[in-house]
N, C-alpha and C. Protein backbone atom coordinates (compact mmCIF):
# COMPACT_ATOMS: atom_id res chain seq x y z
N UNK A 1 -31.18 10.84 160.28
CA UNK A 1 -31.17 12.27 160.10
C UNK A 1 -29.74 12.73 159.90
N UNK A 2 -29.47 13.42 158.95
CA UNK A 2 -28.90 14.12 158.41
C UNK A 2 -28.52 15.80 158.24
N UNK A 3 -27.63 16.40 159.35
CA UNK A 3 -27.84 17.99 159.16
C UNK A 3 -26.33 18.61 158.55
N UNK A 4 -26.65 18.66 157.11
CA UNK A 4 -25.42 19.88 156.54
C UNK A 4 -25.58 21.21 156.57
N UNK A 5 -24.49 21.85 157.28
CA UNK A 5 -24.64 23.46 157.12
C UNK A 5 -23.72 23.58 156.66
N UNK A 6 -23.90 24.34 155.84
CA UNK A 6 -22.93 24.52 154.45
C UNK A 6 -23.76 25.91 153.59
N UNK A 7 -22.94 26.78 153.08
CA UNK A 7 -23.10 28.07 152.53
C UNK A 7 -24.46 27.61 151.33
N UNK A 8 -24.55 26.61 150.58
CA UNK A 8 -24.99 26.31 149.68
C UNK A 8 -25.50 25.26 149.50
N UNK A 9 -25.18 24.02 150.21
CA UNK A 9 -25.58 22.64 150.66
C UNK A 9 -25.60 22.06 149.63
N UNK A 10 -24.21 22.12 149.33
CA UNK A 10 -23.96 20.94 147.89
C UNK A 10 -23.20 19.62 148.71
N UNK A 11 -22.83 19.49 149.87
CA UNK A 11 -22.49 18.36 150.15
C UNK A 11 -23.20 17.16 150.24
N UNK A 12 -22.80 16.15 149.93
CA UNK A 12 -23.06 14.90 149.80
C UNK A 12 -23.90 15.06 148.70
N UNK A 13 -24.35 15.79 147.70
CA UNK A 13 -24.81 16.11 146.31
C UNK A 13 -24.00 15.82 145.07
N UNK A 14 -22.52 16.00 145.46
CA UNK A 14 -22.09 15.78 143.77
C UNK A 14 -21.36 14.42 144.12
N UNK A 15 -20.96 13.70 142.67
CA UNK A 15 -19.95 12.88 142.61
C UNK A 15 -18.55 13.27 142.88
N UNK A 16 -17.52 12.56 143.72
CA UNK A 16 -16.41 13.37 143.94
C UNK A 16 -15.88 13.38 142.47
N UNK A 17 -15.25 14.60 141.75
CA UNK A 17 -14.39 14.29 140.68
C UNK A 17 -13.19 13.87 140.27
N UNK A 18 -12.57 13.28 139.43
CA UNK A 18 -10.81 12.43 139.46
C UNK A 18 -10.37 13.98 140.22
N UNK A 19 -10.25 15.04 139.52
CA UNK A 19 -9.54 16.31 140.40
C UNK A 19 -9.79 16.76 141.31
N UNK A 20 -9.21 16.88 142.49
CA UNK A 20 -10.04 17.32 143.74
C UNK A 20 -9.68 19.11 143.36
N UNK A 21 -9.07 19.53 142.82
CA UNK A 21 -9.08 20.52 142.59
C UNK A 21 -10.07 21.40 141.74
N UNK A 22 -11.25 20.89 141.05
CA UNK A 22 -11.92 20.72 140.65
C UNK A 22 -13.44 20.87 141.46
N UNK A 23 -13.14 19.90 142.53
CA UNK A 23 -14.24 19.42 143.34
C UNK A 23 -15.05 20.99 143.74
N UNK A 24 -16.18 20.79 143.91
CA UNK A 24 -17.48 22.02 143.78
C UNK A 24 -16.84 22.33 145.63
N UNK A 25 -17.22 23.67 145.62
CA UNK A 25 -16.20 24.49 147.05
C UNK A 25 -17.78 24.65 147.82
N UNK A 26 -18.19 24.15 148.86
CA UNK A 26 -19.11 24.31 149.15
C UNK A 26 -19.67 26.07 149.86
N UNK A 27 -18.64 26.55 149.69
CA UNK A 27 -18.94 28.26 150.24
C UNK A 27 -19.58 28.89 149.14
N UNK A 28 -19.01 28.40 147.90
CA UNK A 28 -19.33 29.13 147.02
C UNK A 28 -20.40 28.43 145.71
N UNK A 29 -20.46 27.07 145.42
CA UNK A 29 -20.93 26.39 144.72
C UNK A 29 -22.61 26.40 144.51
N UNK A 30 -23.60 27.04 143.60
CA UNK A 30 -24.74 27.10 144.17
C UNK A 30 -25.42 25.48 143.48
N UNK A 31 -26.06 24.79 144.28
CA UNK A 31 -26.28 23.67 144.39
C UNK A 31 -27.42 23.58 143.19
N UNK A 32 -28.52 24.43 142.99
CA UNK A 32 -29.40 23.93 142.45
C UNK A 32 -30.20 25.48 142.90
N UNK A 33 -31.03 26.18 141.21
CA UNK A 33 -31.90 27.62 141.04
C UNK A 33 -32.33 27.22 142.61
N UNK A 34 -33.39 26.41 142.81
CA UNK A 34 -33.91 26.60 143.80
C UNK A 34 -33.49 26.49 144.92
N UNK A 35 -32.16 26.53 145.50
CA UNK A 35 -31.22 27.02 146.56
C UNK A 35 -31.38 28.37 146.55
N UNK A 36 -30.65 28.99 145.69
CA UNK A 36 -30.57 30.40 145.02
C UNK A 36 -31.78 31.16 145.27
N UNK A 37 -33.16 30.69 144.94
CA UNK A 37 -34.32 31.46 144.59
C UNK A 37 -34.58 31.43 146.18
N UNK A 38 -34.21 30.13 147.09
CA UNK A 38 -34.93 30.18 148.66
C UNK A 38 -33.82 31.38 149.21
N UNK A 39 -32.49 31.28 149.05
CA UNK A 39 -31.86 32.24 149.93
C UNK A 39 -32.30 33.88 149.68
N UNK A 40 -32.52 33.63 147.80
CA UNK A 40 -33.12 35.29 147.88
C UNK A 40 -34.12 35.97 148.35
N UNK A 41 -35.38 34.95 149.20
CA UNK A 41 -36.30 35.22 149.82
C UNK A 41 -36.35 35.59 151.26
N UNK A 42 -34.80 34.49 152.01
CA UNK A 42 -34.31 35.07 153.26
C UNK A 42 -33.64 36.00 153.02
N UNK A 43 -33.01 36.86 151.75
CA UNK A 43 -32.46 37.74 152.29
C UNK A 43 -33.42 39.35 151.95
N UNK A 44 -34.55 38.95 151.27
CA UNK A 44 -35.44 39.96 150.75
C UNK A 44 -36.26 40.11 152.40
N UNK A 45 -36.55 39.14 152.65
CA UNK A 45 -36.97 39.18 154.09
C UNK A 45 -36.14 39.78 155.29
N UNK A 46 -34.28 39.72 155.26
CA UNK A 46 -33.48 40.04 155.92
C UNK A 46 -33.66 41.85 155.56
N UNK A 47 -33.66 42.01 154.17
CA UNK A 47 -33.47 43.59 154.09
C UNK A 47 -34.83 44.23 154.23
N UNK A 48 -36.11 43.57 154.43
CA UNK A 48 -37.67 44.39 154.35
C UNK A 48 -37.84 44.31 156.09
N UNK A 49 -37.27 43.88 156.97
CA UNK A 49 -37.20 43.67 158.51
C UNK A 49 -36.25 44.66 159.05
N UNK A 50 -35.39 45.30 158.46
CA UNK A 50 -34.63 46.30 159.20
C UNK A 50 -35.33 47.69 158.98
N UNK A 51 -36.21 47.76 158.11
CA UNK A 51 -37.19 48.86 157.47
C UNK A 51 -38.38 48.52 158.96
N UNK A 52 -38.49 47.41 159.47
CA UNK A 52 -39.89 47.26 159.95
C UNK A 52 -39.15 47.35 161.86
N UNK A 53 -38.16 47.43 161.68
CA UNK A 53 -38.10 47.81 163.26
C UNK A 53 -36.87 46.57 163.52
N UNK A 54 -37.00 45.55 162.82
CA UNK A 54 -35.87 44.35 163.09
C UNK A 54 -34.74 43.97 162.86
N UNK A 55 -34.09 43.07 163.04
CA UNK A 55 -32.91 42.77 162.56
C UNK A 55 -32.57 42.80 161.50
N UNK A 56 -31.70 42.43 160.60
CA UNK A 56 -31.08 42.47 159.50
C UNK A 56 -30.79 40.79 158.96
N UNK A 57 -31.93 39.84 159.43
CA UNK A 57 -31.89 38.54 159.72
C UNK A 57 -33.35 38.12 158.69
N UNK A 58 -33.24 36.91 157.93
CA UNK A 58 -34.53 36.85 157.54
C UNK A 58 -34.22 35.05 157.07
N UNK A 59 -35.23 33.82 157.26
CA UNK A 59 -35.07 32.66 157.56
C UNK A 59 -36.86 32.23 156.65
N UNK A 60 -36.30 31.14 156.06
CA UNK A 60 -37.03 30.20 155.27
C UNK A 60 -37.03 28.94 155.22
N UNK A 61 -38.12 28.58 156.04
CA UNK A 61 -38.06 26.45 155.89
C UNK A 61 -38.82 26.04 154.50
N UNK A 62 -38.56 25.06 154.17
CA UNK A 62 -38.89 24.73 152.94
C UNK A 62 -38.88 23.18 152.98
N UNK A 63 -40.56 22.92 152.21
CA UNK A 63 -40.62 21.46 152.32
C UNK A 63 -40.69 20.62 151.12
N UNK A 64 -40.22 19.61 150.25
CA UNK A 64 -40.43 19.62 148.77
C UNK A 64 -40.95 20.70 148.08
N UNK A 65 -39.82 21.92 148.23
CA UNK A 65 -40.11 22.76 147.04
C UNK A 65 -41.33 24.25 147.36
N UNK A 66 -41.72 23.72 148.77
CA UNK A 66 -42.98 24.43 149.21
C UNK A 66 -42.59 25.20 150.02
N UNK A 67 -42.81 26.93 150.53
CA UNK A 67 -42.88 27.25 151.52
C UNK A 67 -43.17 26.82 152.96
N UNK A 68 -42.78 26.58 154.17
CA UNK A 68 -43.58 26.18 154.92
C UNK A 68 -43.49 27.52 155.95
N UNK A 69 -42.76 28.19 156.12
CA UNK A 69 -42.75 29.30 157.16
C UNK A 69 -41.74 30.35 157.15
N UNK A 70 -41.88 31.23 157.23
CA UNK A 70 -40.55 32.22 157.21
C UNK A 70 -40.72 32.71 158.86
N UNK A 71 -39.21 33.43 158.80
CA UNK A 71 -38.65 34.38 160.07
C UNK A 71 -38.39 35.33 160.19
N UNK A 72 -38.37 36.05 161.21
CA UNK A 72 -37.37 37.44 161.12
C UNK A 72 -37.11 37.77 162.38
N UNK A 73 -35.61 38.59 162.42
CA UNK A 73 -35.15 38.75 163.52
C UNK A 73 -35.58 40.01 164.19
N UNK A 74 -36.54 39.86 165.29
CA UNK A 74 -37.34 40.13 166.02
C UNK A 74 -37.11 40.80 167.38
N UNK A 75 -35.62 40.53 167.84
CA UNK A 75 -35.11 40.73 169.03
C UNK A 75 -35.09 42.18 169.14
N UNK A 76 -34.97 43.20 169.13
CA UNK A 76 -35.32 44.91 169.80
C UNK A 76 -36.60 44.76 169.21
N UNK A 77 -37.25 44.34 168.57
CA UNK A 77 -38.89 44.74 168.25
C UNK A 77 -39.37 44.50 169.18
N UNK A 78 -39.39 43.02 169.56
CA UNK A 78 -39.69 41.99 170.65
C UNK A 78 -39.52 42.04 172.06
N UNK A 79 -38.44 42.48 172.54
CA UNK A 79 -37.52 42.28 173.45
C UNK A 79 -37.19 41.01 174.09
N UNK A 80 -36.92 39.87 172.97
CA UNK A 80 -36.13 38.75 173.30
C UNK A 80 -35.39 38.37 172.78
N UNK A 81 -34.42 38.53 173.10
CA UNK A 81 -33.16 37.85 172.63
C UNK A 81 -33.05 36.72 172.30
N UNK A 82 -34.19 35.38 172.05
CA UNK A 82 -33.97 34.31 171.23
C UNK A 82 -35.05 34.59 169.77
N UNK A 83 -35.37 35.83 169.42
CA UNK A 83 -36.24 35.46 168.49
C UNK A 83 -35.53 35.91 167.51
N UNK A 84 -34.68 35.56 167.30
CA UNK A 84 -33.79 35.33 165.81
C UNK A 84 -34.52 34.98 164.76
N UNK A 85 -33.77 35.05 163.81
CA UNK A 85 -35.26 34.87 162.30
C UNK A 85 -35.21 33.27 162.10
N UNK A 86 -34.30 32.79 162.48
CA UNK A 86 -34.14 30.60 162.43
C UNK A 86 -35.04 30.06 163.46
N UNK A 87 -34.94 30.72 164.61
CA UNK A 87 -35.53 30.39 165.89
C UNK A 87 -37.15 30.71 165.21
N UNK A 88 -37.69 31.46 164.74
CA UNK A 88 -38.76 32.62 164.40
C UNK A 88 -39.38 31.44 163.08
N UNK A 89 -38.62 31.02 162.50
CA UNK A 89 -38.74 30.15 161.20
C UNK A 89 -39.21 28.79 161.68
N UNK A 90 -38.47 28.71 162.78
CA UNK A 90 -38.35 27.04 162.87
C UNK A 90 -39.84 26.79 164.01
N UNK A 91 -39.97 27.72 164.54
CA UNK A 91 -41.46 27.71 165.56
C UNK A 91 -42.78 27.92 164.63
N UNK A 92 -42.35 28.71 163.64
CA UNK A 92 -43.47 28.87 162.84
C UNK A 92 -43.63 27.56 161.70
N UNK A 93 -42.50 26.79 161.14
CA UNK A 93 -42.89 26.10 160.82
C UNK A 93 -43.25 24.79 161.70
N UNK A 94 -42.97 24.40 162.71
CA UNK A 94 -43.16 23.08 163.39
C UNK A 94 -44.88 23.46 163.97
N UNK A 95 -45.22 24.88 164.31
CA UNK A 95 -46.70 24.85 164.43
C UNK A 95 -47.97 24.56 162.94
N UNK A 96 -47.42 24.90 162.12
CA UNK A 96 -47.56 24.70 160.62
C UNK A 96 -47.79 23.25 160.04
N UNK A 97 -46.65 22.48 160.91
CA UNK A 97 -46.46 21.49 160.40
C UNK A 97 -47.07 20.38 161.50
N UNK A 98 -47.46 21.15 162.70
CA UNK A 98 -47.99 20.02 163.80
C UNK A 98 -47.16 19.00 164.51
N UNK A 99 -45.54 19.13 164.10
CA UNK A 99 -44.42 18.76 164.74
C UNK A 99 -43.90 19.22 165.47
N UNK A 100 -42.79 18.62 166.07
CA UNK A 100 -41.40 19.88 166.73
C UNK A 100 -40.24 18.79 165.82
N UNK A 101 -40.15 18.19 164.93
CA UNK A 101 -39.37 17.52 164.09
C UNK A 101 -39.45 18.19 162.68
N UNK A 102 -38.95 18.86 162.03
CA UNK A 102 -38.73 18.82 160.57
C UNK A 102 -37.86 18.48 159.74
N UNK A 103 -37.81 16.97 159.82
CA UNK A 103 -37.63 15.91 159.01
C UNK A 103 -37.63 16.16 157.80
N UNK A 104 -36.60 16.05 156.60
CA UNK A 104 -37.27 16.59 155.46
C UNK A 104 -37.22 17.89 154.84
N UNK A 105 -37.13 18.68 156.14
CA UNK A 105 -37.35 20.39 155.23
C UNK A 105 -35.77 20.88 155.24
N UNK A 106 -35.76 22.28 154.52
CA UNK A 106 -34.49 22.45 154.85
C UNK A 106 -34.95 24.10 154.85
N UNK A 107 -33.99 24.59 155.88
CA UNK A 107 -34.39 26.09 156.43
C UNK A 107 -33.32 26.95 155.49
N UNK A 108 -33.75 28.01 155.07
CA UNK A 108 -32.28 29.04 154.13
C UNK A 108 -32.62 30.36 155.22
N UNK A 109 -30.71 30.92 155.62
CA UNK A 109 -31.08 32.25 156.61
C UNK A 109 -30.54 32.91 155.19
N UNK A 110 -30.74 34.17 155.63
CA UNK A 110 -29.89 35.14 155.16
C UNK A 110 -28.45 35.04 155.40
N UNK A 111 -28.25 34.52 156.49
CA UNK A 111 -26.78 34.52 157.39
C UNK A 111 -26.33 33.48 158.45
N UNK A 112 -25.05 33.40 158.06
CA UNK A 112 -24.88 31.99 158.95
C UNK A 112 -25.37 31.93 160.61
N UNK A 113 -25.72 30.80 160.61
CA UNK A 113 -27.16 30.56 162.12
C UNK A 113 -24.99 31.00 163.08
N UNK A 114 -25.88 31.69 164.28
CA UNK A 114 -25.35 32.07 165.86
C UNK A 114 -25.09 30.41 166.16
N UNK A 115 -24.42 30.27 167.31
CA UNK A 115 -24.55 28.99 167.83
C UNK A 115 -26.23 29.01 168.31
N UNK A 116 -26.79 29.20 168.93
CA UNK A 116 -28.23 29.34 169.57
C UNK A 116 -29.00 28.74 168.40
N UNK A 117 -29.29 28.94 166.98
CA UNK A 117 -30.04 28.99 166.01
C UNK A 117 -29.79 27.87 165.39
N UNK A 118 -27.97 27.25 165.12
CA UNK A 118 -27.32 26.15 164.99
C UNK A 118 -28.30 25.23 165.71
N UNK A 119 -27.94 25.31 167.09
CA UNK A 119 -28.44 24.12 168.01
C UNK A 119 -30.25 24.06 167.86
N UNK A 120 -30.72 25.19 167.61
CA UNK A 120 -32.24 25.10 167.03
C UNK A 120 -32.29 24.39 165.99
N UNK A 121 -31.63 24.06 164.80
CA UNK A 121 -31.64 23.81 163.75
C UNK A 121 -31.33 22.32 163.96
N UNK A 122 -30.06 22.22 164.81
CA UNK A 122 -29.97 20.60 165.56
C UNK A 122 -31.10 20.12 165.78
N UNK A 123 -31.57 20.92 166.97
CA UNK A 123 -33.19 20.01 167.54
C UNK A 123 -34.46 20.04 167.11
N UNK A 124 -34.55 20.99 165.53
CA UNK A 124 -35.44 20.91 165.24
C UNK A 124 -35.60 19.64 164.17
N UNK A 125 -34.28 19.23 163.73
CA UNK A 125 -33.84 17.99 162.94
C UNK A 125 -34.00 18.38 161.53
N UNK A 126 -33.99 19.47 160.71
CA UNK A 126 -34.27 19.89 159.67
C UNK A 126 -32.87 19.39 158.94
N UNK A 127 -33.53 18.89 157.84
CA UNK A 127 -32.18 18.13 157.10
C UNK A 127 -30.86 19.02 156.33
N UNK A 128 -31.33 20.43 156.39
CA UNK A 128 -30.37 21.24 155.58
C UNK A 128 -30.46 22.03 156.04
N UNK A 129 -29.22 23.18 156.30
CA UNK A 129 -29.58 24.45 156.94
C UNK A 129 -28.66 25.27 155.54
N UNK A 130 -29.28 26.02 154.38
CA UNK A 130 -28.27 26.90 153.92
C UNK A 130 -28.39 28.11 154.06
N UNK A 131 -26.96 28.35 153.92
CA UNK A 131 -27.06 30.36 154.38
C UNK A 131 -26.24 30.95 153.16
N UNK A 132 -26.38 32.33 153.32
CA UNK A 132 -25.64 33.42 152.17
C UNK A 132 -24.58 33.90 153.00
N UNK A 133 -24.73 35.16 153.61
CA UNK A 133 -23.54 36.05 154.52
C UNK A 133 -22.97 34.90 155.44
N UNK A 134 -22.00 35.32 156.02
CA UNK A 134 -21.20 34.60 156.89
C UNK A 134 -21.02 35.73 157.97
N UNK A 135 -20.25 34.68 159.21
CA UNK A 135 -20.31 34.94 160.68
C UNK A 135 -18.70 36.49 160.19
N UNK A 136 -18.39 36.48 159.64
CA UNK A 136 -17.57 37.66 159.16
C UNK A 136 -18.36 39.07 158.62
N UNK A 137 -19.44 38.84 157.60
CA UNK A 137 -20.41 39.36 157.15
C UNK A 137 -21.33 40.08 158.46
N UNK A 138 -21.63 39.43 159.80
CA UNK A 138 -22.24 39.68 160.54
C UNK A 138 -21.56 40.85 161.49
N UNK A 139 -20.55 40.28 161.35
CA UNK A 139 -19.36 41.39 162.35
C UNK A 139 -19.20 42.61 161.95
N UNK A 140 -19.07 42.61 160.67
CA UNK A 140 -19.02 43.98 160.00
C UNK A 140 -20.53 44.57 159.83
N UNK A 141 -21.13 43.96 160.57
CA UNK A 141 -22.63 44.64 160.59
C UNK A 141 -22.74 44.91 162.07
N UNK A 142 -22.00 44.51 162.85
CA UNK A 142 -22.03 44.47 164.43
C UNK A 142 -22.34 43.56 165.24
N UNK A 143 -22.59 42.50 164.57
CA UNK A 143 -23.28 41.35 165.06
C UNK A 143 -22.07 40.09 165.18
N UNK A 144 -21.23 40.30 166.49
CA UNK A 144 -19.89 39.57 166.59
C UNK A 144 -20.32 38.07 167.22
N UNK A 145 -20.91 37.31 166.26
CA UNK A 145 -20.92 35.89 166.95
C UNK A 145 -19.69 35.12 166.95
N UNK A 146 -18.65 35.14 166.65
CA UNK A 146 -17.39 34.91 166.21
C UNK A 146 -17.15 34.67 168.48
N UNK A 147 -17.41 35.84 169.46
CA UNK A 147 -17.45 35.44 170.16
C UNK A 147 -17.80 34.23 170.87
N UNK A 148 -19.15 34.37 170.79
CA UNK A 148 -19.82 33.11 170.97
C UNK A 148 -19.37 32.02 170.98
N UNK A 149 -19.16 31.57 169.42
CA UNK A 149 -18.34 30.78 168.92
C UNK A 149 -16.91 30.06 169.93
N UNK A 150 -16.11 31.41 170.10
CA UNK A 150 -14.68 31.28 170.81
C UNK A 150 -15.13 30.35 172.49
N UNK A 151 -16.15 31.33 172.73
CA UNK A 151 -16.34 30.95 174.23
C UNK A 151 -16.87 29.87 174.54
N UNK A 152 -17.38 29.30 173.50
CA UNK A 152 -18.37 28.55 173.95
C UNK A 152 -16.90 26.99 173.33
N UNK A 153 -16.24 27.44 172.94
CA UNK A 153 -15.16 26.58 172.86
C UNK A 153 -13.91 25.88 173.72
N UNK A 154 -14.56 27.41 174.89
CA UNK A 154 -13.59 27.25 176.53
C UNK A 154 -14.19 26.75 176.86
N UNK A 155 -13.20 26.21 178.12
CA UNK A 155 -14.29 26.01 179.45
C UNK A 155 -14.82 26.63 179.95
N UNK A 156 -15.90 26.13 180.81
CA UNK A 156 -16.86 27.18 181.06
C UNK A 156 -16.43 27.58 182.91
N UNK A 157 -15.25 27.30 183.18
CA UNK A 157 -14.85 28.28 184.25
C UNK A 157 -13.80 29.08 183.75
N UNK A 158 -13.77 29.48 182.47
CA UNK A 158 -12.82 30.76 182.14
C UNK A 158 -13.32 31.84 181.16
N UNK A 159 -14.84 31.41 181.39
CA UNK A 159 -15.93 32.79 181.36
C UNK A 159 -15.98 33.93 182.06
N UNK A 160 -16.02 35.03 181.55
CA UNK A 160 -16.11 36.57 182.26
C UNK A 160 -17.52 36.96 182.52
N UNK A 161 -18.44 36.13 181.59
CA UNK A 161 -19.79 37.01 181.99
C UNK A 161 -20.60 35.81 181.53
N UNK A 162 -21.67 35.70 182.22
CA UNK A 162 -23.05 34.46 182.40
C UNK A 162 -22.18 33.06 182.52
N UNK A 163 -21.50 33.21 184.28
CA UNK A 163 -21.04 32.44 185.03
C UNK A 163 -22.26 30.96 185.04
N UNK A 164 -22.18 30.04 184.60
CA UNK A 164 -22.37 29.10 184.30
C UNK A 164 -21.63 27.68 185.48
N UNK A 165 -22.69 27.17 186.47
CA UNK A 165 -22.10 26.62 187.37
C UNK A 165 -22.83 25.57 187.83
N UNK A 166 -22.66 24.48 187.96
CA UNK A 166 -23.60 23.44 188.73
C UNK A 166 -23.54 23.05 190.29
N UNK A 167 -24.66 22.76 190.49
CA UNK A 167 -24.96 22.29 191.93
C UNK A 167 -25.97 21.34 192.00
N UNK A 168 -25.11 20.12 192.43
CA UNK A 168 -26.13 18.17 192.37
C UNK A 168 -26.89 18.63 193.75
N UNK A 169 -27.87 18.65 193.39
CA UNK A 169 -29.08 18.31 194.54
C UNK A 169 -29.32 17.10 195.14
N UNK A 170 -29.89 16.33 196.04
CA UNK A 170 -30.08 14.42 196.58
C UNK A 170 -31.13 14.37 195.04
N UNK A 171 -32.04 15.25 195.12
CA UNK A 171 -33.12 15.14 193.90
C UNK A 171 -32.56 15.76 192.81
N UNK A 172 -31.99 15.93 192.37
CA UNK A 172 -31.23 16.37 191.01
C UNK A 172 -32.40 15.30 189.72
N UNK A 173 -31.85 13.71 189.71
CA UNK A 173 -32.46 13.36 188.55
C UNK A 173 -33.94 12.77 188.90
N UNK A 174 -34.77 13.19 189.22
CA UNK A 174 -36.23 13.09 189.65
C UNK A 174 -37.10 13.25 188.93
N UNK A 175 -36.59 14.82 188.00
CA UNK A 175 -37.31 14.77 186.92
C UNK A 175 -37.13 13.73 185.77
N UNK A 176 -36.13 13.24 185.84
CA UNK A 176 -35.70 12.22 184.30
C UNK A 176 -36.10 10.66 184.98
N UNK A 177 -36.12 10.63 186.42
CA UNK A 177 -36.89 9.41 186.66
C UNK A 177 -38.06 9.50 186.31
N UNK A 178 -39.29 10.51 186.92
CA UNK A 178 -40.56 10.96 186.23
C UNK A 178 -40.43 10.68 184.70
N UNK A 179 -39.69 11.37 184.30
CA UNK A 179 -39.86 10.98 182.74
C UNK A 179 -39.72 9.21 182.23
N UNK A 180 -38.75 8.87 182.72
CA UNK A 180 -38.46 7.50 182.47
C UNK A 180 -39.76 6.75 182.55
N UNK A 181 -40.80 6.79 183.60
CA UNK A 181 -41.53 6.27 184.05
C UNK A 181 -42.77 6.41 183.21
N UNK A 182 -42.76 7.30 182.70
CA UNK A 182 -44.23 7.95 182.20
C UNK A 182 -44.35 7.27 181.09
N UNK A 183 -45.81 6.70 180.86
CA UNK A 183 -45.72 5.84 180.09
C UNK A 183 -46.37 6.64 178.72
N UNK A 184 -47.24 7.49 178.47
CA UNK A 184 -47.17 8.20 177.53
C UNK A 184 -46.47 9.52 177.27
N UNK A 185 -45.09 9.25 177.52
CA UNK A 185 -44.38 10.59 177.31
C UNK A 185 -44.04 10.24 175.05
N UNK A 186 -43.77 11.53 174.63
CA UNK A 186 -43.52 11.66 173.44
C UNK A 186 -42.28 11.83 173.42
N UNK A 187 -40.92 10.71 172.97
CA UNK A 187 -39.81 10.60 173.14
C UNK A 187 -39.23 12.00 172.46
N UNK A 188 -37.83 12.35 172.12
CA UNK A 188 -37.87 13.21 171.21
C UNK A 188 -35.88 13.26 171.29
């Protein structure tokens, strides 16, 4: 498995050229119509969801060429703060698809994934994640993940807010012995 996030997901797609100056800029390079045609659907979805009560977020998995599920960012409709339109995309397609692996597909947001949506996109194993707007794009909409980002780059004892702290129990790994043990568990 293989996960590029990249504006356009032309990496590991072209031949490098003799000029690296030359070489296709992956922010800007559109890889192939049907890159293009999937992001304009997350973002037709991003702008018909702020009309419907939601975010300004809109997410498309895609499997050879096929729809498999769209998203939308859901969070004040909802009142949860993980139902982002990737998060929203990626549940709807793995029920769709009868997995929690999508192997194979590749998800298009409107906007570059939060860390939260990133690491969804990690564990959902989807081979491509491309986006349009960027985490700059988001800020000037109000949506400062750029934080996130920073903090989650500290340590996590020089956090100001969702103090983050451990405490080893005698039973701490009990559950991962249980798991170890179980003989039909579904690895993952």
């Amino acid at each position: 498995m293989s996960i590029v996030v990249d504006p356009v997901a032309t990496a590991g797609r072209h031949a490098a050229p003799a000029d690296p100056r030359t070489a296709p800029d992956p922010r800007t390079d559109t890889d192939t119509p049907a890159d293009a045609r999937w992001l304009r659907r997350a973002v037709d979805l991003a702008t018909a969801n702020v009309a419907d009560g939601g975010g300004p977020f809109g997410a498309v998995v895609v499997a050879e060429g096929v729809e498999v599920a769209v998203g939308q960012n859901r969070v004040t409709r909802d009142l949860d703060p993980t139902a982002h339109a990737e998060v929203q995309a990626i549940r709807a397609a793995c029920r769709a698809a009868g997995t929690f692996a999508l192997d194979g597909m590749t998800l298009y947001t409107s906007c570059e994934p939060c860390p939260m949506c990133l690491a969804a996109c990690l564990w959902s194993r989807v081979d491509r994640v491309v986006f349009s707007a960027d985490r700059h794009d988001a800020g000037r909409g109000g949506f400062d993940d750029s934080v996130f980002y920073e903090l989650l780059a500290r340590d996590r004892v020089t956090w100001d807010r969702t103090r983050v702290t451990a405490l080893r129990l005698p039973e701490s790994t009990h559950p991962f012995d249980a798991w170890l043990t179980h003989t039909a568990r579904t690895a993952y």
